[in-house]
Protein backbone atom coordinates (compact mmCIF):
# COMPACT_ATOMS: atom_id res chain seq x y z
CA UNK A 1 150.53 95.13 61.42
CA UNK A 2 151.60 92.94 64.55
CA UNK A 3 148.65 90.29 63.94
CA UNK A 4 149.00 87.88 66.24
CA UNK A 5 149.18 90.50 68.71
CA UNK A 6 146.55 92.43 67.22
CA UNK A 7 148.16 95.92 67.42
CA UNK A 8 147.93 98.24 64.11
CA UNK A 9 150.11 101.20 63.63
CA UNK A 10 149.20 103.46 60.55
CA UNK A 11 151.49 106.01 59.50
CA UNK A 12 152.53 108.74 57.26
CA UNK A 13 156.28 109.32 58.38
CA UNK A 14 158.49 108.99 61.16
CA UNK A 15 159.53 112.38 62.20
CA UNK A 16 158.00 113.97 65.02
CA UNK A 17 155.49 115.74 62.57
CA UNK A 18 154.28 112.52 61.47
CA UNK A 19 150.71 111.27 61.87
CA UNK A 20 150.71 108.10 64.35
CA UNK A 21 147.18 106.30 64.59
CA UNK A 22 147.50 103.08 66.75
CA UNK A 23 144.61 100.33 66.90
CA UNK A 24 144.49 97.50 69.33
CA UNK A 25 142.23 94.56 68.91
CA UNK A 26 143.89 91.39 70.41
CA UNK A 27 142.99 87.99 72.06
CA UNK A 28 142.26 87.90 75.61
CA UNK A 29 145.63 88.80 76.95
CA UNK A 30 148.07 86.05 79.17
CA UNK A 31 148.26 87.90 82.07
CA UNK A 32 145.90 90.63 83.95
CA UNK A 33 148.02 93.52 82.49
CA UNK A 34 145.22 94.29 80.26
CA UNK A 35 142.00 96.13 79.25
CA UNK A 36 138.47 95.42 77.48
CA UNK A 37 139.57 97.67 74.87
CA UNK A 38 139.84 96.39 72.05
CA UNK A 39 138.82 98.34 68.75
CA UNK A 40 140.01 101.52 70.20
CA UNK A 41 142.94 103.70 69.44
CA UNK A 42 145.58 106.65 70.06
CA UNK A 43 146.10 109.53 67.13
CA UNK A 44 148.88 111.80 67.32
CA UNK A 45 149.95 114.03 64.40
CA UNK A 46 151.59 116.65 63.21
CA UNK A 47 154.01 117.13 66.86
CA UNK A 48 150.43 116.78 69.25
CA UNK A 49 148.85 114.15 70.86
CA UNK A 50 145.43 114.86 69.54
CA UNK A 51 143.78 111.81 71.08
CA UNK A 52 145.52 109.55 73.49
CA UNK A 53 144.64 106.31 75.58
CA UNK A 54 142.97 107.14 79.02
CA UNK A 55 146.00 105.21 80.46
CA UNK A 56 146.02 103.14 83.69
CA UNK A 57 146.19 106.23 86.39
CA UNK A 58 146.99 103.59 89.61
CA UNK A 59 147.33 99.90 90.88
CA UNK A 60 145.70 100.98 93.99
CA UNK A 61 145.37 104.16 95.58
CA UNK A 62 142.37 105.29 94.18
CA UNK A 63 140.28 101.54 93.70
CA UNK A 64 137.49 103.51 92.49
CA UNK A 65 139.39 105.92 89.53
CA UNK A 66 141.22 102.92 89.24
CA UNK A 67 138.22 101.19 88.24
CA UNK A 68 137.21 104.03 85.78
CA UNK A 69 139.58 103.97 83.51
CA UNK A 70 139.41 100.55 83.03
CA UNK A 71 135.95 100.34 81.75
CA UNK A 72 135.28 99.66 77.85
CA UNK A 73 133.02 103.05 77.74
CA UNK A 74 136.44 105.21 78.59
CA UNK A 75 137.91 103.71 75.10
CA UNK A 76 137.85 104.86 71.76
CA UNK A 77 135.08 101.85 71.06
CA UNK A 78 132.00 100.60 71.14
CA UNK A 79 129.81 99.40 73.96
CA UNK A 80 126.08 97.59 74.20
CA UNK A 81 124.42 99.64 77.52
CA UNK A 82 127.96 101.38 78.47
CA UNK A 83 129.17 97.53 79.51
CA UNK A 84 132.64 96.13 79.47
CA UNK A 85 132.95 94.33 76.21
CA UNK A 86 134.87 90.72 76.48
CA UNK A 87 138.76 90.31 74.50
CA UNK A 88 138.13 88.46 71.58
CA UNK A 89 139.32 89.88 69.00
CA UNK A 90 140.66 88.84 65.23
CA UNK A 91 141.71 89.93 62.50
CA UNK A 92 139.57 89.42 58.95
CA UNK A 93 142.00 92.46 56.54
CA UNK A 94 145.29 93.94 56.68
CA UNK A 95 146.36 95.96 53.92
CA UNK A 96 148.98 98.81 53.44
CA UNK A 97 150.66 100.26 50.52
CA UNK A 98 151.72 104.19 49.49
CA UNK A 99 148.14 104.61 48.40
CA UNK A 100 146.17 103.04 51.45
CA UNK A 101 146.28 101.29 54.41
CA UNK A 102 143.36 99.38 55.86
CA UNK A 103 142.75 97.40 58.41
CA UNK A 104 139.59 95.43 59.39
CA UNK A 105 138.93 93.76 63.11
CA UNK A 106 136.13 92.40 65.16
CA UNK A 107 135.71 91.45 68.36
CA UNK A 108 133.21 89.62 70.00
CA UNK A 109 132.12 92.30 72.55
CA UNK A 110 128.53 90.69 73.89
CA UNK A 111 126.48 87.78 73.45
CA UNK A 112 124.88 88.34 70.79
CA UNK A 113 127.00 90.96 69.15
CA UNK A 114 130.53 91.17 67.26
CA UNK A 115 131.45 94.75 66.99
CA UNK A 116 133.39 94.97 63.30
CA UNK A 117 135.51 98.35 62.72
CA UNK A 118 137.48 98.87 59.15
CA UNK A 119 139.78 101.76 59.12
CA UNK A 120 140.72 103.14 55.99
CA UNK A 121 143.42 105.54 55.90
CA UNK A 122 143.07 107.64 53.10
CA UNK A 123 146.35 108.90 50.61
CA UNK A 124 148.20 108.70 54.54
CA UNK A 125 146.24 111.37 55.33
CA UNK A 126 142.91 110.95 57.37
CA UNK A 127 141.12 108.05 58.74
CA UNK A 128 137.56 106.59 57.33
CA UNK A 129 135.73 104.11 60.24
CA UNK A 130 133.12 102.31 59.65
CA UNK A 131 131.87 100.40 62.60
CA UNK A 132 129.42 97.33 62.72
CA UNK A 133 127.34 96.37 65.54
CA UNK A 134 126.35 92.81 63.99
CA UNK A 135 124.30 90.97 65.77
CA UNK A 136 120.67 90.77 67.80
CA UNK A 137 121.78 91.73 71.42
CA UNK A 138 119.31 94.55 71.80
CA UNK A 139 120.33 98.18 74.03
CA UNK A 140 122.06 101.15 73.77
CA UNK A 141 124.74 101.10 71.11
CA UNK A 142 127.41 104.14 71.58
CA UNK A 143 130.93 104.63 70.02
CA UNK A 144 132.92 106.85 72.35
CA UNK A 145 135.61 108.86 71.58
CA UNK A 146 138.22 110.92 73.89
CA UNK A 147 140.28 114.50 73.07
CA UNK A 148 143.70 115.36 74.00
CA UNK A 149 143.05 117.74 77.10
CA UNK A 150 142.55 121.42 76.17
CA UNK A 151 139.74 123.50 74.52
CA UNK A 152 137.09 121.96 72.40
CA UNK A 153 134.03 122.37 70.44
CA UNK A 154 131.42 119.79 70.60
CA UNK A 155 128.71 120.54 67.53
CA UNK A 156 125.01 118.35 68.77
CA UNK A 157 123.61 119.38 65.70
CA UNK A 158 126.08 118.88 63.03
CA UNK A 159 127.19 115.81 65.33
CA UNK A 160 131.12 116.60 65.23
CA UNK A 161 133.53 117.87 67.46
CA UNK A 162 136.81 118.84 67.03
CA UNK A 163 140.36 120.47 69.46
CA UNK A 164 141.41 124.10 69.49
CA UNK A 165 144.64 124.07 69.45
CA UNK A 166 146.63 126.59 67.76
CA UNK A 167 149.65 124.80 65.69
CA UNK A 168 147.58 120.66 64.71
CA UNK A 169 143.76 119.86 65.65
CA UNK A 170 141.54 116.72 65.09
CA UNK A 171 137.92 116.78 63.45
CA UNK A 172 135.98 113.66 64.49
CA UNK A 173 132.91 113.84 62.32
CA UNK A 174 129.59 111.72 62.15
CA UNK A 175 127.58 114.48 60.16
CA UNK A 176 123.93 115.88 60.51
CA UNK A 177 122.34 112.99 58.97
CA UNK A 178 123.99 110.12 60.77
CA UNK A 179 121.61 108.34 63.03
CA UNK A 180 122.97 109.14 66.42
CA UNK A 181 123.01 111.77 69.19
CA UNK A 182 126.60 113.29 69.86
CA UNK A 183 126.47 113.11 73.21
CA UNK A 184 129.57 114.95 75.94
CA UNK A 185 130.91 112.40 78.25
CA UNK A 186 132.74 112.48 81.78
CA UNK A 187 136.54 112.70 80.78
CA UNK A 188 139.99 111.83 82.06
CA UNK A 189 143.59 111.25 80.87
CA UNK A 190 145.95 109.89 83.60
CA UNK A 191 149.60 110.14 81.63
CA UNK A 192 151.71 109.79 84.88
CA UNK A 193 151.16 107.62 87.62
CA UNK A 194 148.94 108.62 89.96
CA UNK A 195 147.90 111.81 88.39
CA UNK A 196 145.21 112.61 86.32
CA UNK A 197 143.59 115.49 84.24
CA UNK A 198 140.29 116.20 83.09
CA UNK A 199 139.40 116.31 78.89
CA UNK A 200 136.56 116.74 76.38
CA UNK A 201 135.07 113.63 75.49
CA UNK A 202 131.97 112.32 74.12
CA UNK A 203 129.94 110.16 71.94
CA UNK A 204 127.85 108.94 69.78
CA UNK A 205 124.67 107.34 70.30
CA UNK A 206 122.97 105.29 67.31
CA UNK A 207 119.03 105.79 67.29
CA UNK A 208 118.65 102.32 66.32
CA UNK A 209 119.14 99.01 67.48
CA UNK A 210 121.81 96.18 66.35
CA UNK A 211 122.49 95.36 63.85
CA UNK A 212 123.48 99.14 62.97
CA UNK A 213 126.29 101.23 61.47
CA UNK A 214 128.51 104.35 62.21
CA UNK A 215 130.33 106.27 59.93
CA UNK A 216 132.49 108.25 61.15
CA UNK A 217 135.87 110.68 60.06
CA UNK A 218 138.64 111.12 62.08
CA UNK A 219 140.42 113.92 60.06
CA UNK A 220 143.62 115.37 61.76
CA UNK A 221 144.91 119.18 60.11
CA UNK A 222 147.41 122.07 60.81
CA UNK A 223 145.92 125.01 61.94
CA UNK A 224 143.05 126.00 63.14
CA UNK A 225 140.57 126.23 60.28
CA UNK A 226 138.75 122.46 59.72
CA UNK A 227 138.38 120.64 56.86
CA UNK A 228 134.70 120.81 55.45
CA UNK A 229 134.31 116.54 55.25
CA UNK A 230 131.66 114.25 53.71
CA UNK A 231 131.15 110.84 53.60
CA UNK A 232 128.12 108.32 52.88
CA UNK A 233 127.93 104.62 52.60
CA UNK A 234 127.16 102.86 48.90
CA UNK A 235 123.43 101.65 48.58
CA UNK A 236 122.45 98.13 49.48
CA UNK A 237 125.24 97.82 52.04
CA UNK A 238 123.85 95.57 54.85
CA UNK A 239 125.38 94.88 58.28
CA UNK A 240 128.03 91.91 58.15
CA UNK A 241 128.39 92.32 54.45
CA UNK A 242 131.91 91.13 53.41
CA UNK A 243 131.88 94.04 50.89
CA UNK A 244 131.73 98.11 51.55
CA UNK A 245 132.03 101.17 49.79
CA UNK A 246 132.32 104.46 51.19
CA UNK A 247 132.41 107.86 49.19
CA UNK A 248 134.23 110.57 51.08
CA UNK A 249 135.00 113.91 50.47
CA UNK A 250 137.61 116.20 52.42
CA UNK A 251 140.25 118.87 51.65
CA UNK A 252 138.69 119.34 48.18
CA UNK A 253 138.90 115.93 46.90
CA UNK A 254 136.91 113.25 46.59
CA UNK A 255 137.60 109.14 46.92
CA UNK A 256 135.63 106.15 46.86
CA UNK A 257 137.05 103.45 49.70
CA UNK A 258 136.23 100.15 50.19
CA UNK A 259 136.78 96.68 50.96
CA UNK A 260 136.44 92.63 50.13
CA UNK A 261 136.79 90.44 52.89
CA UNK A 262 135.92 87.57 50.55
CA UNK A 263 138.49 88.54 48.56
CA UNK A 264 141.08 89.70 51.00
CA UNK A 265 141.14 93.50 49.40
CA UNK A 266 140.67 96.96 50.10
CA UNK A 267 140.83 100.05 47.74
CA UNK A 268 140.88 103.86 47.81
CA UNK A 269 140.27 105.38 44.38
CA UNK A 270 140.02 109.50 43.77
CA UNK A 271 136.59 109.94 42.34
C-alpha cells in the first residue's frame, strides 16, 4: 500500500501466473496528468489481463474519444447520473497479511455523496467489494465495470458476467437478489497510442437511492468452468457503518469477512 499516493496493489505471487489487482484512490493529483477515477482498478491473473484500465488513447487527435475515456463512467467505479466524480480520496484501512489483505477508501465523488469501497481479498485468492454510496445526493447510482477484450457472457437475470477465454477467465458477480439491473455498456480499451479496440462492458444499476450498497465478487479462475459464488451482507449493517460483515461462499468453501474502521481491523475467517 503506497498511501499517500493512494495506489493499492494486492497480490498472490510475482510470477507471470500471479494474480495482480491494482486500486487507485488518491488526492487530486499536482499536475493535469490525471483522471476522476478514483476507486477503480486493473485485475490480471493467472498470465491474462482479465480487466484492464481504459487507458488514455490520445492527447489530441481524436478531442472527442479523447474525451471518452476520460470520463468517471469508463472506470471500474461508481458514478451519481453517469457524472465525473471529483479526486478526493483517503484512506480509512490498510491491512495485509498471508491470510488477507484489505483495503478500505472513499472518495468524495459529489456533493452530497462519499462513495466508500472495501476490498477484501480472500486466502489471495478472489476479491469481496463492498461499495457505499453514503450520503443524500439523490440520482442514478451505477458501479461500472470493464472486460479484457474478447468473448463474453453478460447474465441480466442472474446479474453476472464473466470472459471466455480458454486458459484464465474473470466472474464479476452481483447475484439474482442484489438490487440492481446489470446493464451492457459502450466499451473501449486504447493500450497503444492512438489505437483503440472495442470490449464487453457493463454495469450495475442500484434500484434505490443513496445511501445504498453493492455487493459484488470479482472471482478470477483457470479454465473455463466458473466458480458457483455466494455472498450476503450480516443483518443490521447500515450505510457508513464503521463495522461490516460479509459471508461468502466460492470454490466450495465458505468465509465470513469483515472489517472495524473504529478499530483499525479487518478479518477473513473460514466458516
Amino acid at each position: 500500500g503506497f498511501s499517500e499516493a493512494g495506489i493499492y496493489v494486492l497480490r498472490d505471487d510475482w510470477g507471470t501466473d500471479a494474480i495482480h489487482f491494482a486500486l487507485h484512490c488518491s488526492p487530486k493529483a499536482i499536475s493535469s496528468h490525471d483522471q476522476p477515477d478514483n476507486g477503480t482498478f486493473e485485475l490480471y491473473a493467472y498470465g491474462r489481463w482479465l480487466m484492464p484500465d481504459t487507458g488514455f488513447y490520445t492527447y489530441g487527435h481524436d478531442p472527442d474519444g479523447r474525451a471518452w475515456h476520460r470520463q468517471t463512467r469508463v472506470h471500474q467505479t461508481l458514478t451519481l447520473d453517469g457524472r465525473d466524480s471529483a479526486d478526493a480520496g483517503r484512506e480509512l484501512l490498510w491491512q495485509s497479511s498471508p491470510e488477507l489483505d484489505a483495503v478500505v477508501v472513499e472518495n468524495a465523488s459529489y456533493e452530497g455523496l462519499i462513495h466508500r469501497r472495501t476490498v477484501w481479498f480472500v486466502e489471495r485468492r478472489f476479491f469481496v467489494l463492498l461499495d457505499e454510496a453514503i450520503g443524500d445526493a439523490q440520482g442514478a447510482l451505477d458501479l461500472s465495470f470493464q472486460l479484457a477484450p474478447g468473448d463474453a457472457t453478460l447474465d441480466s437475470a442472474g446479474k453476472w458476467a464473466r470472459t471466455a477465454f480458454g486458459d484464465a477467465n474473470v466472474l464479476v458477480w452481483a447475484g439474482a437478489d442484489a438490487p440492481v439491473t446489470l446493464e451492457e455498456e459502450e466499451g473501449w480499451l486504447a493500450w497503444a497510442y492512438g489505437y483503440r479496440k472495442p470490449r464487453k462492458a457493463f454495469r450495475f444499476r442500484h434500484r434505490g437511492q443513496a445511501p445504498a450498497t453493492f455487493l459484488t465478487l470479482v472471482v478470477p479462475y483457470r479454465g473455463t468452468e466458473a466458480p458457483e459464488v455466494s455472498a450476503s451482507l450480516a443483518d443490521g449493517f447500515r450505510v457508513g457503518d464503521g463495522r461490516a460483515a460479509v459471508k461468502v461462499e466460492g470454490f466450495g468453501r465458505a468465509w465470513e469477512v469483515g472489517r472495524d474502521l473504529e478499530k483499525g481491523e479487518a478479518w477473513g475467517r473460514a466458516r
